[in-house]
C-alpha atoms as a PDB file:
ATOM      1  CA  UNK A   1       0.000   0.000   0.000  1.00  0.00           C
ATOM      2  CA  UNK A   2       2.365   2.600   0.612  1.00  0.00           C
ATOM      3  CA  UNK A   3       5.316   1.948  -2.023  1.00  0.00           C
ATOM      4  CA  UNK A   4       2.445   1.838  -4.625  1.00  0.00           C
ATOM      5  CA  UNK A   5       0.061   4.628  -3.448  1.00  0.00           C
ATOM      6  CA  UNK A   6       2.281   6.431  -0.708  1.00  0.00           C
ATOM      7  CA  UNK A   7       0.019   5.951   2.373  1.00  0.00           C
ATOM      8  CA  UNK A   8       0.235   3.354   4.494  1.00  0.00           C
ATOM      9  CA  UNK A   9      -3.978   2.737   4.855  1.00  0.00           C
ATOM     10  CA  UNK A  10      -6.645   5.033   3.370  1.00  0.00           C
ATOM     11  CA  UNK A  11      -8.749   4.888   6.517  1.00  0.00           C
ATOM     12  CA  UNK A  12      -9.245   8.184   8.051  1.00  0.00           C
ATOM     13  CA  UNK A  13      -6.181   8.856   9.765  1.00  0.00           C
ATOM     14  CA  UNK A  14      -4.203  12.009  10.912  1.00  0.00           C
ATOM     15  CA  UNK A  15      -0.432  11.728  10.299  1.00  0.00           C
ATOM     16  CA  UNK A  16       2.105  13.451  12.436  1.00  0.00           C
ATOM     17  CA  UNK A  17       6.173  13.034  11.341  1.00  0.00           C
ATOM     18  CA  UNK A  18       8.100  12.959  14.774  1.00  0.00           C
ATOM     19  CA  UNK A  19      11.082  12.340  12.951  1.00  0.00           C
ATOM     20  CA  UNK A  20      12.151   8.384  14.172  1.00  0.00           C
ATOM     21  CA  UNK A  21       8.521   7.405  13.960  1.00  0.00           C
ATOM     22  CA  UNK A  22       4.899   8.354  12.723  1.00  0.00           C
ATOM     23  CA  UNK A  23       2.601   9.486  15.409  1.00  0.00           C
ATOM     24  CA  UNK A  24      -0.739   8.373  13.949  1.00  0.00           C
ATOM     25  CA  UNK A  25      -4.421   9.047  15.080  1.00  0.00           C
ATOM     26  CA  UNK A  26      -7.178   7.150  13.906  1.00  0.00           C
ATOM     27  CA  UNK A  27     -10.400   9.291  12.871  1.00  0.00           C
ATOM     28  CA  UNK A  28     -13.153   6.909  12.453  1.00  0.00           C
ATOM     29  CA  UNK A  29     -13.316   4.428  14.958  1.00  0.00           C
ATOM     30  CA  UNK A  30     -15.921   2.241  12.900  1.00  0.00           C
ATOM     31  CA  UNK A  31     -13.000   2.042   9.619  1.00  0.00           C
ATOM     32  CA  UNK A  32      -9.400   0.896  11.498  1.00  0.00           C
ATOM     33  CA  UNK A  33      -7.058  -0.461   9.448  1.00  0.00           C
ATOM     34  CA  UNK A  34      -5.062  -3.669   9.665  1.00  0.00           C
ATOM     35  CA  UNK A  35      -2.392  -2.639  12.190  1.00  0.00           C
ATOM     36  CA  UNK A  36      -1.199  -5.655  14.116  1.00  0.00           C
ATOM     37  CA  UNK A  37       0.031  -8.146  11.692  1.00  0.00           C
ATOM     38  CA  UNK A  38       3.803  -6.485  11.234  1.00  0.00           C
ATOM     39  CA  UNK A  39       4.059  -6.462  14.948  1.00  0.00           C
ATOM     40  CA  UNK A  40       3.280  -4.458  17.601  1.00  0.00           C
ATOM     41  CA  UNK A  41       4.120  -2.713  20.984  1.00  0.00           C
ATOM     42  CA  UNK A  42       1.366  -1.698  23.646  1.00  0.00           C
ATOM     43  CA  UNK A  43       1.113  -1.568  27.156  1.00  0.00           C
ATOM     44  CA  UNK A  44       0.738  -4.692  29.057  1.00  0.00           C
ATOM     45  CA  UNK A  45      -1.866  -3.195  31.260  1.00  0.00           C
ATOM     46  CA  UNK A  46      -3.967  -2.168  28.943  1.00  0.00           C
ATOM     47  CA  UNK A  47      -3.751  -4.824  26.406  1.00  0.00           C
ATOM     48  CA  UNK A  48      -5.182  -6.972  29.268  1.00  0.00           C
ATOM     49  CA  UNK A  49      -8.425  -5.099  29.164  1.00  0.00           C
ATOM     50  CA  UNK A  50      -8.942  -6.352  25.855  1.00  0.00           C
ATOM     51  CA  UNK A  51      -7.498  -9.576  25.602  1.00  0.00           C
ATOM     52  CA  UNK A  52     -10.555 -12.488  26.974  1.00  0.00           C
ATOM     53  CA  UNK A  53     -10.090 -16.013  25.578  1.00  0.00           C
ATOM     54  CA  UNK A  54      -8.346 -15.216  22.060  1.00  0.00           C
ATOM     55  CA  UNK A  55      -5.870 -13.056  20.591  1.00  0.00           C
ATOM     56  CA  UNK A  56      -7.014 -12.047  17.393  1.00  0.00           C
ATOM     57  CA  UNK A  57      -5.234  -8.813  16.696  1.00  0.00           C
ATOM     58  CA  UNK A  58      -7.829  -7.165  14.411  1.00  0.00           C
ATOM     59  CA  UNK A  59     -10.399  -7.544  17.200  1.00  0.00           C
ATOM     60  CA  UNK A  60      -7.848  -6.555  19.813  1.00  0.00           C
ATOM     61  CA  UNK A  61      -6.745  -3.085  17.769  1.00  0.00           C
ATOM     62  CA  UNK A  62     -10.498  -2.340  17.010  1.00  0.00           C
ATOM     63  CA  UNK A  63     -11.572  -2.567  20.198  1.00  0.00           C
ATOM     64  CA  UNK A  64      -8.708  -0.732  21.819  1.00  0.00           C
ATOM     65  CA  UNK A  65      -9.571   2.128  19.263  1.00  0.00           C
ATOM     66  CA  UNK A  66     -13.641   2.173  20.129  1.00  0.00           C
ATOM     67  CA  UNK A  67     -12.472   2.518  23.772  1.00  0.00           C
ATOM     68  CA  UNK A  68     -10.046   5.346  23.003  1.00  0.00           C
ATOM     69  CA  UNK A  69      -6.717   4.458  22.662  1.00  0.00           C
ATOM     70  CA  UNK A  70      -6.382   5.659  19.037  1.00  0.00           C
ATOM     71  CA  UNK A  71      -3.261   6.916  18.727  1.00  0.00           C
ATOM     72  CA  UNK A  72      -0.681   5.160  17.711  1.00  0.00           C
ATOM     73  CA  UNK A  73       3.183   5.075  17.036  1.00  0.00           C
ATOM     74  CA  UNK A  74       4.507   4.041  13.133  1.00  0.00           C
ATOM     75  CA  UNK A  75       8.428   3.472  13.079  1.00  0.00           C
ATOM     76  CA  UNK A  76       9.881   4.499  10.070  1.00  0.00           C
ATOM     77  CA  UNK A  77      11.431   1.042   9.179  1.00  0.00           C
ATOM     78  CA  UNK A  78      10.526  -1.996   6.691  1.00  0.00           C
ATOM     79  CA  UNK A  79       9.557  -5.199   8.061  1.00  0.00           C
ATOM     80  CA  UNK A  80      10.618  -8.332   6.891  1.00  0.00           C
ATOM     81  CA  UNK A  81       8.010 -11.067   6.862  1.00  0.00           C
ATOM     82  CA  UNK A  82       9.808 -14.406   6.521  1.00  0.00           C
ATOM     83  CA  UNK A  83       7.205 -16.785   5.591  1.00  0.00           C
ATOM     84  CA  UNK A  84       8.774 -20.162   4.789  1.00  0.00           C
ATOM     85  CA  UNK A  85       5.124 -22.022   4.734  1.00  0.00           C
ATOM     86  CA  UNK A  86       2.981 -19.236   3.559  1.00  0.00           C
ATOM     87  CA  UNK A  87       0.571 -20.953   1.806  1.00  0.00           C
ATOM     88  CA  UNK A  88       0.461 -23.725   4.001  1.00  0.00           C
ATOM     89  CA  UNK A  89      -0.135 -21.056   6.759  1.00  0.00           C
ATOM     90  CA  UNK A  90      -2.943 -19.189   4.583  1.00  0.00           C
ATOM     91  CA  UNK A  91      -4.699 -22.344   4.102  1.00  0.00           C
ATOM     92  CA  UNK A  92      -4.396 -23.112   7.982  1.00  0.00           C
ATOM     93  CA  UNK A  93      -6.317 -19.529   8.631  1.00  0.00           C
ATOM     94  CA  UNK A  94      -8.830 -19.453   5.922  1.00  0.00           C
ATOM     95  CA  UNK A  95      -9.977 -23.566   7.487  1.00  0.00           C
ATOM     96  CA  UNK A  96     -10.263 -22.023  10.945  1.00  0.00           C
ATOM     97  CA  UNK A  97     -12.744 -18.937   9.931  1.00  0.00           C
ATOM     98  CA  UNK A  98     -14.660 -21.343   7.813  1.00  0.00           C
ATOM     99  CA  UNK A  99     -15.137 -23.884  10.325  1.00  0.00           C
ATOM    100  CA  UNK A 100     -15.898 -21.202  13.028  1.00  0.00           C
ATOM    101  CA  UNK A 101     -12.763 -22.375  15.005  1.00  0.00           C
ATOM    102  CA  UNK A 102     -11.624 -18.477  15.095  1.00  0.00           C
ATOM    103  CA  UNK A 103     -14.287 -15.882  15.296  1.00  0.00           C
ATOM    104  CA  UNK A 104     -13.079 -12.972  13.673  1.00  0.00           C
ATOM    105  CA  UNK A 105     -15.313  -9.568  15.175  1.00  0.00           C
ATOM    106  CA  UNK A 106     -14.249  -7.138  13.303  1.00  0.00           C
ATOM    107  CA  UNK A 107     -13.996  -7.522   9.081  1.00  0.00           C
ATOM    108  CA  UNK A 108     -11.819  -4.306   8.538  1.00  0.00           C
ATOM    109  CA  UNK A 109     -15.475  -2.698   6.955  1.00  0.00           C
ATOM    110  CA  UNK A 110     -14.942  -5.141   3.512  1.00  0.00           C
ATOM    111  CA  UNK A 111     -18.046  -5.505   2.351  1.00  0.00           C
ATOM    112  CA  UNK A 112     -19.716  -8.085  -0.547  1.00  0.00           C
ATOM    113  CA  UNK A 113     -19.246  -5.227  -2.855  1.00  0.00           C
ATOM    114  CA  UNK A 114     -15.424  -5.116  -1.766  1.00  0.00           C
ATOM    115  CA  UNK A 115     -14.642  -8.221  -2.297  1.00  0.00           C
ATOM    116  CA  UNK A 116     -16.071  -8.676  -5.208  1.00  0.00           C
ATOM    117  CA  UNK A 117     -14.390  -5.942  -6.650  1.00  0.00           C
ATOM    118  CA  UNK A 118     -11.126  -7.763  -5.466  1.00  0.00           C
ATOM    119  CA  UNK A 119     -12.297 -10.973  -6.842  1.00  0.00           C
ATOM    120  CA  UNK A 120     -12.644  -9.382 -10.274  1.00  0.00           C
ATOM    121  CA  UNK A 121      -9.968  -7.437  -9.838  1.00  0.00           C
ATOM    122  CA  UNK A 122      -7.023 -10.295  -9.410  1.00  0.00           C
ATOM    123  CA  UNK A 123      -9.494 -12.158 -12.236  1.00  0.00           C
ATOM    124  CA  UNK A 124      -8.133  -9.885 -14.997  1.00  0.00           C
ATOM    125  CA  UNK A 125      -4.591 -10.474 -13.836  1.00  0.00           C
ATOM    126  CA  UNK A 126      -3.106  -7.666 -15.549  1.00  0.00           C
ATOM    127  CA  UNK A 127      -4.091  -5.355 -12.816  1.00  0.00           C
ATOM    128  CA  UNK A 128      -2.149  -7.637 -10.397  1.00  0.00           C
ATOM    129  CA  UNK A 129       0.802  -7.408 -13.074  1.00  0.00           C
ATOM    130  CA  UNK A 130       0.667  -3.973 -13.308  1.00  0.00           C
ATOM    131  CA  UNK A 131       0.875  -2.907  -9.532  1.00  0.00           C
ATOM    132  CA  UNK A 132       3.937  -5.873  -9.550  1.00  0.00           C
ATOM    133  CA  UNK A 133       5.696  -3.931 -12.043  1.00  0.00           C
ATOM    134  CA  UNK A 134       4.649  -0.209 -10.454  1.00  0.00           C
ATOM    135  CA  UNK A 135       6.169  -1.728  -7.521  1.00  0.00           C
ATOM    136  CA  UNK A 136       9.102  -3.539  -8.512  1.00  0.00           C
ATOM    137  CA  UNK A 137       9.742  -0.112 -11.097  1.00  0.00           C
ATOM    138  CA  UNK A 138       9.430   1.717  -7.329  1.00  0.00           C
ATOM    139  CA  UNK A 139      11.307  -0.555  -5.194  1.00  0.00           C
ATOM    140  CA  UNK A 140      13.141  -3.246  -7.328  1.00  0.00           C
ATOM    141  CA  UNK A 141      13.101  -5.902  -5.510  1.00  0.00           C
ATOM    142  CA  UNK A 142      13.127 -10.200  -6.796  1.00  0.00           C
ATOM    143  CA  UNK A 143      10.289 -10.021  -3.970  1.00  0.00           C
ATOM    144  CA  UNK A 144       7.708  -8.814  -6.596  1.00  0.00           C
ATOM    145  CA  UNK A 145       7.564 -11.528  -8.149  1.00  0.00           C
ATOM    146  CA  UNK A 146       6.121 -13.199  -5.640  1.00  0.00           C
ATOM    147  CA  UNK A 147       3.414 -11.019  -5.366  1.00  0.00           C
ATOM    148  CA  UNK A 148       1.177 -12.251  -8.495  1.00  0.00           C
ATOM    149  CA  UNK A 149       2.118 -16.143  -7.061  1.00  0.00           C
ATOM    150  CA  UNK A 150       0.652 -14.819  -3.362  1.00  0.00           C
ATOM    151  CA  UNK A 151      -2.715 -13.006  -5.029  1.00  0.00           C
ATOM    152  CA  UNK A 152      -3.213 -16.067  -7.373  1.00  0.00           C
ATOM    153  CA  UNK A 153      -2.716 -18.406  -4.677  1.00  0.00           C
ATOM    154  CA  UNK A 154      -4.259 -16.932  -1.792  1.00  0.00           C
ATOM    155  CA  UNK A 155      -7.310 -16.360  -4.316  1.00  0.00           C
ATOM    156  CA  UNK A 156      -7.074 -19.992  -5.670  1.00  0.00           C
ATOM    157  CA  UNK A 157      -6.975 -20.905  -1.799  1.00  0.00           C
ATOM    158  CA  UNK A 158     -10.241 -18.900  -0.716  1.00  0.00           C
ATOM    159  CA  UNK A 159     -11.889 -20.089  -3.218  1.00  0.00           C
ATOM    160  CA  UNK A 160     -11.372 -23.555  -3.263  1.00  0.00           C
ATOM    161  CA  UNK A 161     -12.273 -23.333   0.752  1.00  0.00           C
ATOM    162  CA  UNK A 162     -15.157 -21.819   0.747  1.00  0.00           C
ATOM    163  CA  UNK A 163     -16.571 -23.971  -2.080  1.00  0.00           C
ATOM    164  CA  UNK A 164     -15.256 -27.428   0.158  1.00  0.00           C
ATOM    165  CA  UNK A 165     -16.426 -25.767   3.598  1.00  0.00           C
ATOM    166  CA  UNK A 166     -19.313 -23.702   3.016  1.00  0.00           C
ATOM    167  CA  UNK A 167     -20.885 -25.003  -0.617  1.00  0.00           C
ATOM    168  CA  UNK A 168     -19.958 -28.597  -0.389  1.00  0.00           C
ATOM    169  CA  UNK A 169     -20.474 -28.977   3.185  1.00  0.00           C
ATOM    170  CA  UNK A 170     -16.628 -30.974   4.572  1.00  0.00           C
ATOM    171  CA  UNK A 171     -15.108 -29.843   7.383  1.00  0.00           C
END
């Protein structure tokens, strides 16, 4: 999101430079934006006040920002995500929601609409080429080429899932 549109979420948010990090304010507490998957600091104290049987970090971050605490801190630093089994690991997630073994609260505001606008949108493929090459033409990088492979795939994999789990009926 940011190398290819130069904001990091386009949620209502107020950005403040503080020159080592990015003091950031959310604006609409019903729109947050996915924030905890790149890791994540916050106070032991009050993470406990959200934190019940799960630790699903969408829910956690939502519900942290409806009670208040919506202001965050942004370093200014990339973050590597070594995924050796990402597929493997997609699949395991995408099983869990559709079985109802992890109940996610909060969707991010995606609606039907949304995602079938995404589903359409990684159907043409040459959009998904295009933003690879915009970003590899931004950041070159042999990482963008994996980033057609993960849209496919994750796409082949929520598909595939939800026709097994929810059409076909096999847990």
């Amino acid at each position: 999101m940011v190398l290819l549109y130069g904001n990091w979420t386009n949620y209502p948010h107020k950005d403040i430079d503080k020159g080592d990090y990015i003091e950031t304010k959310m604006l609409n507490t019903n729109l947050v934006p996915p924030m905890g998957s790149n890791g994540w600091l916050v106070r032991k104290n009050i993470l406990r006040k959200f934190v019940k049987n799960s630790f699903i970090h969408s829910d956690i971050v939502y519900f942290m920002i409806k009670a208040g605490y919506n202001c965050f801190a942004k370093v200014k630093t990339s973050i590597i995500h070594n995924q050796p089994k990402f597929f493997p690991n997609k699949a395991r997630r995408i099983k869990r929601r559709l079985n109802d073994e992890v109940k996610i609260q909060y969707d991010y505001g995606v609606t039907k609409k949304d995602t079938i606008k995404t589903v359409l949108y990684m159907c043409l493929i040459l959009p998904v080429l295009w933003d690879t090459l915009r970003g590899f033409c931004k950041k070159p990088s042999p990482a963008w080429i994996f980033h057609p492979v993960a849209c496919f795939g994750e796409l082949f994999l929520h598909g595939y899932y939800t026709i097994k789990y929810k059409i076909i009926g096999k847990a």
